[in-house]
N, C-alpha and C. Protein backbone atom coordinates (compact mmCIF):
# COMPACT_ATOMS: atom_id res chain seq x y z
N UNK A 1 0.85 -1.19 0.00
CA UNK A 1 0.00 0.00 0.00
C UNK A 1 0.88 1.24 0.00
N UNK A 2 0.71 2.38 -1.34
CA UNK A 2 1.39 3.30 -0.79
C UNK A 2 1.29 4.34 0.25
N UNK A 3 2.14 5.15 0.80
CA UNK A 3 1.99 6.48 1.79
C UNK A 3 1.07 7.20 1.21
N UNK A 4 0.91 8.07 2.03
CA UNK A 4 -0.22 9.68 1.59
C UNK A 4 0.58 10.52 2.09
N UNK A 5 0.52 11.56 1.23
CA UNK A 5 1.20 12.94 1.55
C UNK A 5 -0.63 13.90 1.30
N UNK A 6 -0.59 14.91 2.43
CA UNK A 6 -1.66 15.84 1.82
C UNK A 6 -1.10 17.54 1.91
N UNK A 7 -1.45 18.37 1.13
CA UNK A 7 -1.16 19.67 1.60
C UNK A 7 -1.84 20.67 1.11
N UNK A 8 -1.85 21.89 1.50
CA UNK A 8 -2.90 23.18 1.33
C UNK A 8 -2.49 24.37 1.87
N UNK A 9 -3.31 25.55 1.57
CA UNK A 9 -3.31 26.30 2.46
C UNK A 9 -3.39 26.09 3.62
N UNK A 10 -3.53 27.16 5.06
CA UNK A 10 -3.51 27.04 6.20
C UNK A 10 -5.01 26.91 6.53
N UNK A 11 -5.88 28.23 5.89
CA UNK A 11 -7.39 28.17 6.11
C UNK A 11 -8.25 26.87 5.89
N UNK A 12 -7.28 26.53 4.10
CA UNK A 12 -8.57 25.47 4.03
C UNK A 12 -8.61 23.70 4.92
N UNK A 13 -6.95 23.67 5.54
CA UNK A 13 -6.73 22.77 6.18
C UNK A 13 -7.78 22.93 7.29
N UNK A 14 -7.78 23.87 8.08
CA UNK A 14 -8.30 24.71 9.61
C UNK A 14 -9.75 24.20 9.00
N UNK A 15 -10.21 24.20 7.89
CA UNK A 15 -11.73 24.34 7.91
C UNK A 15 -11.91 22.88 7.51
N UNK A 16 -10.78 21.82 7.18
CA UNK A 16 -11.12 20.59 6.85
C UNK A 16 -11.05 19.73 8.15
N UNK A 17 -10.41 20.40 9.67
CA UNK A 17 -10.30 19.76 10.28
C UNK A 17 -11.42 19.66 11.60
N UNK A 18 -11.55 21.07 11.32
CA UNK A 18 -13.07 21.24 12.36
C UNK A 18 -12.13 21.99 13.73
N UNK A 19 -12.50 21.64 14.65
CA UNK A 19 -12.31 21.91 15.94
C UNK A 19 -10.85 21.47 16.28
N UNK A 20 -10.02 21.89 16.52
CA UNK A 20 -8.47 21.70 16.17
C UNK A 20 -8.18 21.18 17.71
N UNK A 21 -8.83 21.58 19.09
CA UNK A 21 -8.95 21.27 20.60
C UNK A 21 -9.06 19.87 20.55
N UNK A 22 -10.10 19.22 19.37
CA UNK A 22 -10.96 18.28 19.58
C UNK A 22 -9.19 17.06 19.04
N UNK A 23 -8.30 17.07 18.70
CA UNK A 23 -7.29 16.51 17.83
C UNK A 23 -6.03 16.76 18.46
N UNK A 24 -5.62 17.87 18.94
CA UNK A 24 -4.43 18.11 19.41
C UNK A 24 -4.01 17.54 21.08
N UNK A 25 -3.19 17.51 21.52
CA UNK A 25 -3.15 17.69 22.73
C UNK A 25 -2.79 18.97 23.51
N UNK A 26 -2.91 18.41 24.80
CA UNK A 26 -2.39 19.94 25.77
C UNK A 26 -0.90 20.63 25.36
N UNK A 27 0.02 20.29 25.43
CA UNK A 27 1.30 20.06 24.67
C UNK A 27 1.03 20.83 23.40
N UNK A 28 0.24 20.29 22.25
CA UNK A 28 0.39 21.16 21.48
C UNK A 28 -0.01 22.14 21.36
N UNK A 29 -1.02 22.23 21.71
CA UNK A 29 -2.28 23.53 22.02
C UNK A 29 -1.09 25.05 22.67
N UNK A 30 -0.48 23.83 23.93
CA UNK A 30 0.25 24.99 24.37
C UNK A 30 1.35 25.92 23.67
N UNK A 31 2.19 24.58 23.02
CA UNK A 31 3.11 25.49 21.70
C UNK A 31 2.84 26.24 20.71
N UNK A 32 1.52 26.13 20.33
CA UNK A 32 0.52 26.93 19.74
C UNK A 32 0.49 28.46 20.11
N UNK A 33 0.10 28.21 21.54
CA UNK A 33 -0.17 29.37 22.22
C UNK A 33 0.95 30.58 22.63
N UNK A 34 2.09 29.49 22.67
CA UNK A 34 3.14 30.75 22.94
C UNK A 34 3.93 31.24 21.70
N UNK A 35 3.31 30.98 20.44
CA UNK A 35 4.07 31.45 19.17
C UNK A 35 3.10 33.04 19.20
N UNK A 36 3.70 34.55 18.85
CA UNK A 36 3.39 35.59 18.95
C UNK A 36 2.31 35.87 17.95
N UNK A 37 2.78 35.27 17.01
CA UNK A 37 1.91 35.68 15.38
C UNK A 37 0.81 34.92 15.08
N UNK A 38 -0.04 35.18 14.86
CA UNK A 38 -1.51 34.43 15.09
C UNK A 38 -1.57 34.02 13.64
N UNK A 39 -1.05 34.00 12.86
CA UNK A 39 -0.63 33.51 11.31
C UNK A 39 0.42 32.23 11.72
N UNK A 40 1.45 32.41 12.75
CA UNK A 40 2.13 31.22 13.18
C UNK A 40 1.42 30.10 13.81
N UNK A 41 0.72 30.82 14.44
CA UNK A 41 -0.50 29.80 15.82
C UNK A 41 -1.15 28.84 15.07
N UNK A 42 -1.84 29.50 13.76
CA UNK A 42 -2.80 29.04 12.53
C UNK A 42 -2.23 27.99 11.67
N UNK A 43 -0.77 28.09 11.27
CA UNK A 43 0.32 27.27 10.71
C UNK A 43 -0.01 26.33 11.74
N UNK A 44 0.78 26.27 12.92
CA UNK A 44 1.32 25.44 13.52
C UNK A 44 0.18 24.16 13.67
N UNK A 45 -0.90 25.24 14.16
CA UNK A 45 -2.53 23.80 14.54
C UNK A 45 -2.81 23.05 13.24
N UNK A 46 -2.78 23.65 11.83
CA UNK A 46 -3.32 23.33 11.16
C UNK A 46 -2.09 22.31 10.66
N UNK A 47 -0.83 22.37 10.69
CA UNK A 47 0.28 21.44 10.56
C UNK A 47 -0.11 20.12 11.29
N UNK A 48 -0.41 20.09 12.94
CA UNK A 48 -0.61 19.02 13.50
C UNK A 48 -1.68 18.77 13.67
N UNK A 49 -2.97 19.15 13.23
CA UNK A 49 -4.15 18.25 12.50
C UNK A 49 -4.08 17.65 11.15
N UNK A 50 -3.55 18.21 10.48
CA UNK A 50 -2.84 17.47 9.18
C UNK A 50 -2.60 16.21 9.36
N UNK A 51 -1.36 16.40 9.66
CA UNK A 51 -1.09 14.99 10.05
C UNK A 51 -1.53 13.55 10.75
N UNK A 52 -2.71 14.17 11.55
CA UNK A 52 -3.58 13.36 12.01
C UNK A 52 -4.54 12.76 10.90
N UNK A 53 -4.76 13.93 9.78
CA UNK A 53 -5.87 13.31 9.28
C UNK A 53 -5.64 12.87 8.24
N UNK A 54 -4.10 12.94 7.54
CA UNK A 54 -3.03 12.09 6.65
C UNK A 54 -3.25 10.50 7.12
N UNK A 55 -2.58 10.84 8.44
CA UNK A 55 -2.47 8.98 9.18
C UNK A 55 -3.94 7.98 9.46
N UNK A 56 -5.20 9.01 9.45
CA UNK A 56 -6.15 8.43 9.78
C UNK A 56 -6.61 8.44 8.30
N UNK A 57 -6.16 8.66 7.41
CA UNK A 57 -7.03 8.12 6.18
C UNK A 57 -6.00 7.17 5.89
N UNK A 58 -4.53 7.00 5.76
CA UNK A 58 -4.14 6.21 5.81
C UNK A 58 -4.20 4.57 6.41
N UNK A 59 -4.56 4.75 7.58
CA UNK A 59 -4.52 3.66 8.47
C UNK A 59 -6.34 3.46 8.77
N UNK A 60 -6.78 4.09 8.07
CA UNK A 60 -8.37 3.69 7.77
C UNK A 60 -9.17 4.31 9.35
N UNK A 61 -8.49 5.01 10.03
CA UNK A 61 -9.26 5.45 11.60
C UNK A 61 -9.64 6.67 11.72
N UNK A 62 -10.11 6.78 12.75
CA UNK A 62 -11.02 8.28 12.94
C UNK A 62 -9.26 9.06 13.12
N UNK A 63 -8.76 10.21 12.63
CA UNK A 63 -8.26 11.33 13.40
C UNK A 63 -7.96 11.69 14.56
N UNK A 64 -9.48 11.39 15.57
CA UNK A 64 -9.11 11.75 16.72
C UNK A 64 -8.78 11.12 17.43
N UNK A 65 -8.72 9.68 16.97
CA UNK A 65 -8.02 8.86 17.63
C UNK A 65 -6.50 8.50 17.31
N UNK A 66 -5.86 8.80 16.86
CA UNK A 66 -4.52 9.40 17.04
C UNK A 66 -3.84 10.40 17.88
N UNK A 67 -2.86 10.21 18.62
CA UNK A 67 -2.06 10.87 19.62
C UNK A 67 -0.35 10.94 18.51
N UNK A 68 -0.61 12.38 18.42
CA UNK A 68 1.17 12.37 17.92
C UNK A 68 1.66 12.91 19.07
N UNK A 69 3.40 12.70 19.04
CA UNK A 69 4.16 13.32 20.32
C UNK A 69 5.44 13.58 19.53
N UNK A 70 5.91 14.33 20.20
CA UNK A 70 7.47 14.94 19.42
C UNK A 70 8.10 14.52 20.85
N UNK A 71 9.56 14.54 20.42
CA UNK A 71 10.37 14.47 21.87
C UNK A 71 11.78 14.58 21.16
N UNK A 72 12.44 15.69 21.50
CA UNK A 72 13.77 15.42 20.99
C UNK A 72 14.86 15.26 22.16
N UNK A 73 15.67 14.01 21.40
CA UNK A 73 16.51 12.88 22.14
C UNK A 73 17.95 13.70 22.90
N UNK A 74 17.49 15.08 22.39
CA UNK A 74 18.87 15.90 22.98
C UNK A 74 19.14 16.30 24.30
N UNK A 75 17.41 17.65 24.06
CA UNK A 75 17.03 18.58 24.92
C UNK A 75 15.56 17.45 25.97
N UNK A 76 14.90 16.76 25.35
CA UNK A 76 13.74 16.05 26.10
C UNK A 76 12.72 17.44 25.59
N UNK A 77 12.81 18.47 24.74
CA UNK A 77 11.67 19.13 24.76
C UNK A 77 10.98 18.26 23.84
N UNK A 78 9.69 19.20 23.83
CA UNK A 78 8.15 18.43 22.96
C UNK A 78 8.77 19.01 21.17
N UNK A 79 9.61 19.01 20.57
CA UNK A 79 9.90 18.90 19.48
C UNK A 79 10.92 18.20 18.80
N UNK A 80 11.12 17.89 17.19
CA UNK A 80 11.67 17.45 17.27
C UNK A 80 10.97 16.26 16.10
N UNK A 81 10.92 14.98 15.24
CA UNK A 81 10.54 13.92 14.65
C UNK A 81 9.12 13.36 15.21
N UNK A 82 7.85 13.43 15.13
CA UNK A 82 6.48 13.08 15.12
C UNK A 82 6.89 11.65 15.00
N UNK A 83 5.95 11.23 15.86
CA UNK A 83 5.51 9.69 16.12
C UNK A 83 4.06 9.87 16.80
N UNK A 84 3.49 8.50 15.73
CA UNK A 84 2.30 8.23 16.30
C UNK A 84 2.12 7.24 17.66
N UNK A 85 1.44 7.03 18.69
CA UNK A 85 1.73 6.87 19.72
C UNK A 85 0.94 5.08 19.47
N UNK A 86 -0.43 5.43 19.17
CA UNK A 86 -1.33 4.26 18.57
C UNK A 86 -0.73 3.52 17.47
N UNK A 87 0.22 3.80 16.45
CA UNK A 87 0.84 2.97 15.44
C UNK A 87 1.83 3.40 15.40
N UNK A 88 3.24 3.19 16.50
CA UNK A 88 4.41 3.31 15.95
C UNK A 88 5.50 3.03 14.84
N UNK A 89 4.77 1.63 14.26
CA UNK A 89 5.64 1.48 13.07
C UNK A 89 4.95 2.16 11.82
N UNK A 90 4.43 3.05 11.98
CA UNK A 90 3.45 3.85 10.87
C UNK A 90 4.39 5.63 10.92
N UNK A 91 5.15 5.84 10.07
CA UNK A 91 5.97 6.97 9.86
C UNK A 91 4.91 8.36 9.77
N UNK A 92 5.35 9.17 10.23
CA UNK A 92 4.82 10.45 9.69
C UNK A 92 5.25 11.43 9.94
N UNK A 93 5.06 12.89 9.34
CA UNK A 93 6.02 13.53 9.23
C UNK A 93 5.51 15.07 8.78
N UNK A 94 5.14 15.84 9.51
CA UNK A 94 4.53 17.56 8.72
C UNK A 94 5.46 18.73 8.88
N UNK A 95 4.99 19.68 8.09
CA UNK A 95 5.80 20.73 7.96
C UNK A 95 4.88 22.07 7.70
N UNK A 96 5.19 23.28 8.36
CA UNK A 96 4.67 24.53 7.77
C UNK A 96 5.74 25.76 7.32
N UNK A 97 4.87 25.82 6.30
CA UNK A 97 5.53 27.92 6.01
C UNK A 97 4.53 28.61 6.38
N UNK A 98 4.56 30.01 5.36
CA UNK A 98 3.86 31.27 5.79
C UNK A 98 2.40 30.43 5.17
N UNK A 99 1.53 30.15 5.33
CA UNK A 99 0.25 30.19 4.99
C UNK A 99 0.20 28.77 3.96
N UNK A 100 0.62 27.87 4.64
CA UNK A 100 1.24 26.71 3.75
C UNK A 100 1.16 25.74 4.43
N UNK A 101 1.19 24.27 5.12
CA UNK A 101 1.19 22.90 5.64
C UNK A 101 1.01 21.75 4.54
N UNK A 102 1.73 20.78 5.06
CA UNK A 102 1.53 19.59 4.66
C UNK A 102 2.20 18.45 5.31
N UNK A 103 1.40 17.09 5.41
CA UNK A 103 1.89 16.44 6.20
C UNK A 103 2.08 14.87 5.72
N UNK A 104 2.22 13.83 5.86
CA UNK A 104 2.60 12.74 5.28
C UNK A 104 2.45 11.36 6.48
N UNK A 105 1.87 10.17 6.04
CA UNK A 105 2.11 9.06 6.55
C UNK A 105 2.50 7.99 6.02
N UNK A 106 3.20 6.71 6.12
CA UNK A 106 3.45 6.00 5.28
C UNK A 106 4.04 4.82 6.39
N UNK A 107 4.55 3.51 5.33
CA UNK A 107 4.54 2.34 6.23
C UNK A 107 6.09 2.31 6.79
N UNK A 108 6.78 3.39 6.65
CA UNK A 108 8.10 3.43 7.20
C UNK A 108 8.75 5.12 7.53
N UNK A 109 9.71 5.16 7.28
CA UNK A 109 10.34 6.48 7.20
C UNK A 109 9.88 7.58 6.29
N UNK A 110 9.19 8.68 6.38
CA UNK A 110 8.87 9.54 5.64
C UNK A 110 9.23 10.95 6.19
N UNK A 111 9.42 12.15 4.90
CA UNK A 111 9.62 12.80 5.58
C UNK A 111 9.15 14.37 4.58
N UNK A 112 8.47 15.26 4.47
CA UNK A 112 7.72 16.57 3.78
C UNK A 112 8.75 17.74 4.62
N UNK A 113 8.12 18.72 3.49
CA UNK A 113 8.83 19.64 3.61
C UNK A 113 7.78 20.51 2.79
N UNK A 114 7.77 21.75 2.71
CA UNK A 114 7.03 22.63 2.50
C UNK A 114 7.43 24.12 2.28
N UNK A 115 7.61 24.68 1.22
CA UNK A 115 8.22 26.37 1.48
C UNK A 115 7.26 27.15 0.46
N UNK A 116 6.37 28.50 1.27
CA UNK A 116 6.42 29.26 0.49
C UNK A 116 6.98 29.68 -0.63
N UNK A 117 6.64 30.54 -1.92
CA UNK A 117 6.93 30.89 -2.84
C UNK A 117 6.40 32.51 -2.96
N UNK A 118 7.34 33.64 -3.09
CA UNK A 118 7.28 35.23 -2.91
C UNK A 118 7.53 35.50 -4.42
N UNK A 119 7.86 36.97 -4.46
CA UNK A 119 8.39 38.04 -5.29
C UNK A 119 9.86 38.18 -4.93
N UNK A 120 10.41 37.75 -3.77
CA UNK A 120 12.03 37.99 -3.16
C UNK A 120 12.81 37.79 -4.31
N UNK A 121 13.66 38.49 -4.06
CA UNK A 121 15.24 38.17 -4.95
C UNK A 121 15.70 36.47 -4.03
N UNK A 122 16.88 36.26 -4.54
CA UNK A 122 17.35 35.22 -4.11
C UNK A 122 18.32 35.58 -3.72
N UNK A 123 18.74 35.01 -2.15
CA UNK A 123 19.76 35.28 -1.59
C UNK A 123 20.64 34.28 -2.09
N UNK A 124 21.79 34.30 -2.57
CA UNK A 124 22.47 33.81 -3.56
C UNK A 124 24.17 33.19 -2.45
N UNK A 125 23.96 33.90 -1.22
CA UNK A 125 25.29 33.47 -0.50
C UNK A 125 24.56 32.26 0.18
N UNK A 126 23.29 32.28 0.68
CA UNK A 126 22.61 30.94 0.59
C UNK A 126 22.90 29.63 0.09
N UNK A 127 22.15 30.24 -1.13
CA UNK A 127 22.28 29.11 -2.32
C UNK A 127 23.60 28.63 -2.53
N UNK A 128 24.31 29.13 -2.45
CA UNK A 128 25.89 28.85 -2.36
C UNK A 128 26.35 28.00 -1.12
N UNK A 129 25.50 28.29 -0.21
CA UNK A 129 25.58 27.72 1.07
C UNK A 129 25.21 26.18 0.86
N UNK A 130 24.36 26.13 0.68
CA UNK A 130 23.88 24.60 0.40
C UNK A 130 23.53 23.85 -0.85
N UNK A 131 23.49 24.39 -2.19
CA UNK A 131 23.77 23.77 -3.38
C UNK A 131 24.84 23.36 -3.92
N UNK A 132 24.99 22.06 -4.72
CA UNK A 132 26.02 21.55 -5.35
C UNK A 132 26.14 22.63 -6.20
N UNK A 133 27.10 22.67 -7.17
CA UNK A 133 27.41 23.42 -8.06
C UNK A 133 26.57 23.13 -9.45
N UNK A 134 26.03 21.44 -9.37
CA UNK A 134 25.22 21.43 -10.55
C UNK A 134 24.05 22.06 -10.48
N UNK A 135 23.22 22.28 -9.24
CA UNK A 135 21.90 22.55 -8.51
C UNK A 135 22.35 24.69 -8.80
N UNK A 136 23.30 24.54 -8.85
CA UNK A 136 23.71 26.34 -8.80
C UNK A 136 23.36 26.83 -10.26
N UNK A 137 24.16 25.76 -10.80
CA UNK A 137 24.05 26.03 -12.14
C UNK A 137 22.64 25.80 -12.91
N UNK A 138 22.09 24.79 -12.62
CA UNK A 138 20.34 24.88 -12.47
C UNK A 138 19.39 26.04 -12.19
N UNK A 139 20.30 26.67 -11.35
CA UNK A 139 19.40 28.25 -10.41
C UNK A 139 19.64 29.61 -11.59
N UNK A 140 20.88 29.93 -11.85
CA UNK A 140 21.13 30.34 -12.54
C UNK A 140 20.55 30.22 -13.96
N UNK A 141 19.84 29.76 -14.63
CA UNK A 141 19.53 29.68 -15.82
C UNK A 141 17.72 29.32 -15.78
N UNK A 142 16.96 29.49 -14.56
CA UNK A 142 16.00 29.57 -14.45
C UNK A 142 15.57 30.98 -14.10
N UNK A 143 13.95 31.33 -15.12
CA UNK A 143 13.98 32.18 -15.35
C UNK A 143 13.02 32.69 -14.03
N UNK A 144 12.94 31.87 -12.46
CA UNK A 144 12.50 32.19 -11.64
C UNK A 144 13.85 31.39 -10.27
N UNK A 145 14.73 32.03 -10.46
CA UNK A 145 15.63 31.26 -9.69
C UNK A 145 15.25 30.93 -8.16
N UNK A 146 14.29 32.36 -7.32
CA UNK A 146 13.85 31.40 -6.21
C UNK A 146 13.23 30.24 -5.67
N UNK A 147 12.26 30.37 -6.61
CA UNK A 147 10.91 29.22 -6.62
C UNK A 147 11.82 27.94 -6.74
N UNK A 148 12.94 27.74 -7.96
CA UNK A 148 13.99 26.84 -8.36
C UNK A 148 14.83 26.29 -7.04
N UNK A 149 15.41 27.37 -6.62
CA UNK A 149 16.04 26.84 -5.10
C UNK A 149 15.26 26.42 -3.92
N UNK A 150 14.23 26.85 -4.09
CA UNK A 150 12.99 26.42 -2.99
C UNK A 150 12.78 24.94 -3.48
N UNK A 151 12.83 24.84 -4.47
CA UNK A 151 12.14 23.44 -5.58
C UNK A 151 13.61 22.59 -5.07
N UNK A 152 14.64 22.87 -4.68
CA UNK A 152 15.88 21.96 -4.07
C UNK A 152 15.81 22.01 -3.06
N UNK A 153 15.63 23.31 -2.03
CA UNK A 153 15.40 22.96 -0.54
C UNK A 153 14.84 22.08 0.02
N UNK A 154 13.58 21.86 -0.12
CA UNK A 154 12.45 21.23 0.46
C UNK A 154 13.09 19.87 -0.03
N UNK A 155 13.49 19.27 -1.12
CA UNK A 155 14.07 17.92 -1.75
C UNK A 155 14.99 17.51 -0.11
N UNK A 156 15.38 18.67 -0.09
CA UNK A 156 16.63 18.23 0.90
C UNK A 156 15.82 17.94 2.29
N UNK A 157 15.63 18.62 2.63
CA UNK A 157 14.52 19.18 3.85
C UNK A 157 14.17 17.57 4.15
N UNK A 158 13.37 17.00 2.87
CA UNK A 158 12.68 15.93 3.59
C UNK A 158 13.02 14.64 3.39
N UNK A 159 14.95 15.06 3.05
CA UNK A 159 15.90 13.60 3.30
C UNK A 159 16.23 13.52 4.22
N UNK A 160 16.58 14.98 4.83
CA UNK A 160 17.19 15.14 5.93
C UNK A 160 16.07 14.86 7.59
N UNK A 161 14.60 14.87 7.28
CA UNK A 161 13.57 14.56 8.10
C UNK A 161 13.55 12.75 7.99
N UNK A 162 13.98 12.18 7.11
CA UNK A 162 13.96 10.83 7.28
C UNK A 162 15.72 10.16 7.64
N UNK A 163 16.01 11.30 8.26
CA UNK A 163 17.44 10.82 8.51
C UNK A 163 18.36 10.43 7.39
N UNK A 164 18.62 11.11 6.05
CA UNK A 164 19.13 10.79 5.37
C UNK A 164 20.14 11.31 4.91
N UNK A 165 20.10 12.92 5.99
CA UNK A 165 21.53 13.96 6.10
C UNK A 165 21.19 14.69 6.67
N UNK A 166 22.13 15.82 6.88
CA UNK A 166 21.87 16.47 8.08
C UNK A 166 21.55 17.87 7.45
N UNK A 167 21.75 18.96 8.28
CA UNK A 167 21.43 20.51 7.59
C UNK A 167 22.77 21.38 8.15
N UNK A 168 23.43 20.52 8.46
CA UNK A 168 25.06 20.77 8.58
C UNK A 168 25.65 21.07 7.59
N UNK A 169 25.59 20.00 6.97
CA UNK A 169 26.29 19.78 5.23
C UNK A 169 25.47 20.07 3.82
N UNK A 170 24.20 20.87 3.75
CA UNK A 170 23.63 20.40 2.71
C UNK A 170 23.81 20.44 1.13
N UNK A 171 25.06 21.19 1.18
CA UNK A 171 25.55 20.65 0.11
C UNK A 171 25.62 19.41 -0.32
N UNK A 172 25.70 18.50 0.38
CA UNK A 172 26.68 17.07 0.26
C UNK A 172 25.17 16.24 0.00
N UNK A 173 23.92 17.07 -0.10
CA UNK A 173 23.28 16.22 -0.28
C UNK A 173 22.85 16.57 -2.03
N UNK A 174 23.45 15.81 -3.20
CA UNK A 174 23.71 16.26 -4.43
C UNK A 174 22.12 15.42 -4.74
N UNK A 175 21.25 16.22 -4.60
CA UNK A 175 19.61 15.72 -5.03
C UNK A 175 19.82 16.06 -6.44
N UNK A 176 18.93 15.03 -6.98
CA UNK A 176 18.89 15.68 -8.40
C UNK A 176 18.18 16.88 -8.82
N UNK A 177 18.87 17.81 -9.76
CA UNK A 177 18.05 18.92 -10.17
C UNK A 177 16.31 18.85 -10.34
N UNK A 178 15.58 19.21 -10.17
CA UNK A 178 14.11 19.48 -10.71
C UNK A 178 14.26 19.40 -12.25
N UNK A 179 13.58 18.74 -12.90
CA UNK A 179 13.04 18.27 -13.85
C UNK A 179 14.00 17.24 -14.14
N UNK A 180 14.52 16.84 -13.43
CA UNK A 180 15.39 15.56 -14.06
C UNK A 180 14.53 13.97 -13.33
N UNK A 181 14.58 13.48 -14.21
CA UNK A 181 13.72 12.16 -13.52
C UNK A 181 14.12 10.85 -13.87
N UNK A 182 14.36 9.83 -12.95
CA UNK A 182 13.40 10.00 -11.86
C UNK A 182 14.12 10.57 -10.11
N UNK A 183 13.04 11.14 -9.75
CA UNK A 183 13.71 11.49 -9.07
C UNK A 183 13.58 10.88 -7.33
N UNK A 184 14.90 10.83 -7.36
CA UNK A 184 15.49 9.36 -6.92
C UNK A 184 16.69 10.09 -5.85
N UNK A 185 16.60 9.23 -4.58
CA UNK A 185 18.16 9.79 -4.15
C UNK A 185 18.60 8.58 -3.38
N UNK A 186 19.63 7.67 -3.67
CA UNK A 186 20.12 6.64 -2.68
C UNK A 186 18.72 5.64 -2.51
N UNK A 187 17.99 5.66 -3.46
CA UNK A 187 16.89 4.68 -2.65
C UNK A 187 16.16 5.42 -2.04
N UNK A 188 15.90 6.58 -2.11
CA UNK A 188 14.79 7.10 -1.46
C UNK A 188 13.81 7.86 -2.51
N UNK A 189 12.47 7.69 -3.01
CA UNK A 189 11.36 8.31 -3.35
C UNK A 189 11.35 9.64 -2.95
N UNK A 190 11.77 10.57 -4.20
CA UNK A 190 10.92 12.32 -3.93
C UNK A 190 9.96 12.10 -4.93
N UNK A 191 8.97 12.66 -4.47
CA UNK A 191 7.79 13.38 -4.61
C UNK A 191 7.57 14.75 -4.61
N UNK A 192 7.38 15.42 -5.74
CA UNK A 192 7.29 17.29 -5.81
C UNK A 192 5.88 17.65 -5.94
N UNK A 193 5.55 18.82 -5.42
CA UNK A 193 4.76 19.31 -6.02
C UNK A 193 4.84 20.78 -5.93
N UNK A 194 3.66 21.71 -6.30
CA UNK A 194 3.91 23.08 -5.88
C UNK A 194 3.21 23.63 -7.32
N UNK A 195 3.15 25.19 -6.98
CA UNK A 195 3.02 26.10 -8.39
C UNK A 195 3.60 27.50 -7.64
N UNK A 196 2.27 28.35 -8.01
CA UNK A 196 3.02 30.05 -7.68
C UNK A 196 3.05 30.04 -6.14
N UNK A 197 2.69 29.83 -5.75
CA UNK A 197 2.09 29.65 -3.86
C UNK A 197 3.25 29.10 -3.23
N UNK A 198 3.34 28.17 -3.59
CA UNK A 198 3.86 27.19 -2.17
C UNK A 198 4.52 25.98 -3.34
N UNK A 199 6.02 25.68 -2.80
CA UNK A 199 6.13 24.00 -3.32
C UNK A 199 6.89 22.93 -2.22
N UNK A 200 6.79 21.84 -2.98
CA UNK A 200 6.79 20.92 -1.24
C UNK A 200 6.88 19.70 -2.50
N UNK A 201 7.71 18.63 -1.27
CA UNK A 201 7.99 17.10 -1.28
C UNK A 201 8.05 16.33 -0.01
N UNK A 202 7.72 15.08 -0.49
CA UNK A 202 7.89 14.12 0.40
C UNK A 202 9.27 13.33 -0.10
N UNK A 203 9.75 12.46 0.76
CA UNK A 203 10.33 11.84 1.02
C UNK A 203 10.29 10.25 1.28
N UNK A 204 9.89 8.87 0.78
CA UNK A 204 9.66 7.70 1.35
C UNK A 204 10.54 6.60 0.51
N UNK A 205 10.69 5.56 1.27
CA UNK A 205 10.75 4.29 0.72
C UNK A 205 10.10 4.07 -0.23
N UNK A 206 8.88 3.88 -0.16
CA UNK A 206 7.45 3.39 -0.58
C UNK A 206 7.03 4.28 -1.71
N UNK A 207 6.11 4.03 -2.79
CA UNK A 207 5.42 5.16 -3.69
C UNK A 207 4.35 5.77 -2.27
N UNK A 208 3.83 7.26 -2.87
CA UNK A 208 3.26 8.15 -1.65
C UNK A 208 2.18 8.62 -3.02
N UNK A 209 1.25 8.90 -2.56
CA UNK A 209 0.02 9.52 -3.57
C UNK A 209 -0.20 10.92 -2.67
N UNK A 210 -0.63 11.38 -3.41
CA UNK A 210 -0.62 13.56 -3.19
C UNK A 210 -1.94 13.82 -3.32
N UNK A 211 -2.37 14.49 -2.04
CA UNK A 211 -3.39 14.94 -2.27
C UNK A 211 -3.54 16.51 -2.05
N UNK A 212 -3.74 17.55 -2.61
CA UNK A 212 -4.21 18.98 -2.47
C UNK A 212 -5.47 19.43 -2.35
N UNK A 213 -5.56 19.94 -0.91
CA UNK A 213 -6.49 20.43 -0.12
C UNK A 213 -6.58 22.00 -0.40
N UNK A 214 -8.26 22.09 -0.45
CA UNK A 214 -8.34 23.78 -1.24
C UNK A 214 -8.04 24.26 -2.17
């Protein structure tokens, strides 16, 4: 069976999920609460109902019966790699930008990523920062070079969410350019999507089917 990846705006997620109290826990509600920007607050809930309702169409169950928990193995805070609590060997994995989410489940390691898409110039000491030189040279000759480097970030983003490199090095992670196919890294499944708005990938073992919400 393959994974599900789903993603959308922030609103139309918020309005697909209903009552966001009714899904989250205390924990999240609370991290919710102490982000300043009520555009962040909106991201963040609508990120971790996502994902609930990724894994529950996946795994054929209600939503609210799923418990995700973060815990990172460093600090012990509540962030950090999502696990479902009710199906641990069931992967999943969400992400938000500015007015953007998407989230992913699947029968192993998965991992999304998600970035806005602006009018910005491209910060180019960046791109330098973490593109191979073929991926540079890719940027350069597109006639929208941010959207292009965003279209490699997120590739990376959600190798590096399935443990497949770090954000130390990301150069070293030589993904293949956008439009080259298939696209493939070490055995791992990307999945793209995106237009003027927002673009985003998953990451799996497994084939993943896409669904766009709103």
């Amino acid at each position: 069976m393959a994974g599900l990846a789903l993603a959308g705006p922030t609103g139309a997620v918020l309005d697909a999920a209903g009552d966001v109290r009714e899904l989250l826990t205390r924990t999240e509600l609370d991290r919710a609460g102490a982000l300043r920007s009520a555009a962040d607050r909106e991201d963040f809930l609508a990120a971790h109902a996502l994902v609930r309702l990724c894994a529950g169409r996946l795994l054929g169950r209600p939503a609210q019966s799923l418990t995700v928990v973060q815990r990172c193995g460093s600090c012990e805070r509540p962030h950090g790699r999502p696990r479902l609590v009710e199906a641990p060997g069931t992967g999943v994995s969400l992400a938000h930008t500015r007015g953007w989410v998407a989230a992913a489940a699947a029968g192993g390691p998965v991992g999304v990523d998600v970035e806005a898409v602006d009018d910005a110039e491209i910060d180019w000491r960046t791109a330098e920062a973490v593109c191979t030189e073929e991926e540079l040279a890719a940027l350069r000759s597109d006639n929208h070079p941010l959207r292009a480097f965003l279209r490699q970030w997120v590739r990376k983003e959600s190798l590096v969410k399935v443990g497949a490199g770090t954000l130390d090095e990301p150069a070293r992670l030589d993904v293949p350019v956008y439009g080259q196919e298939p696209p493939r890294w070490h055995g791992w499944r990307l999945l793209d999507w995106g237009g003027a708005e927002a673009v985003g990938c998953v990451a799996a073992r497994e084939d993943m089917r896409l669904r766009l919400l709103g």
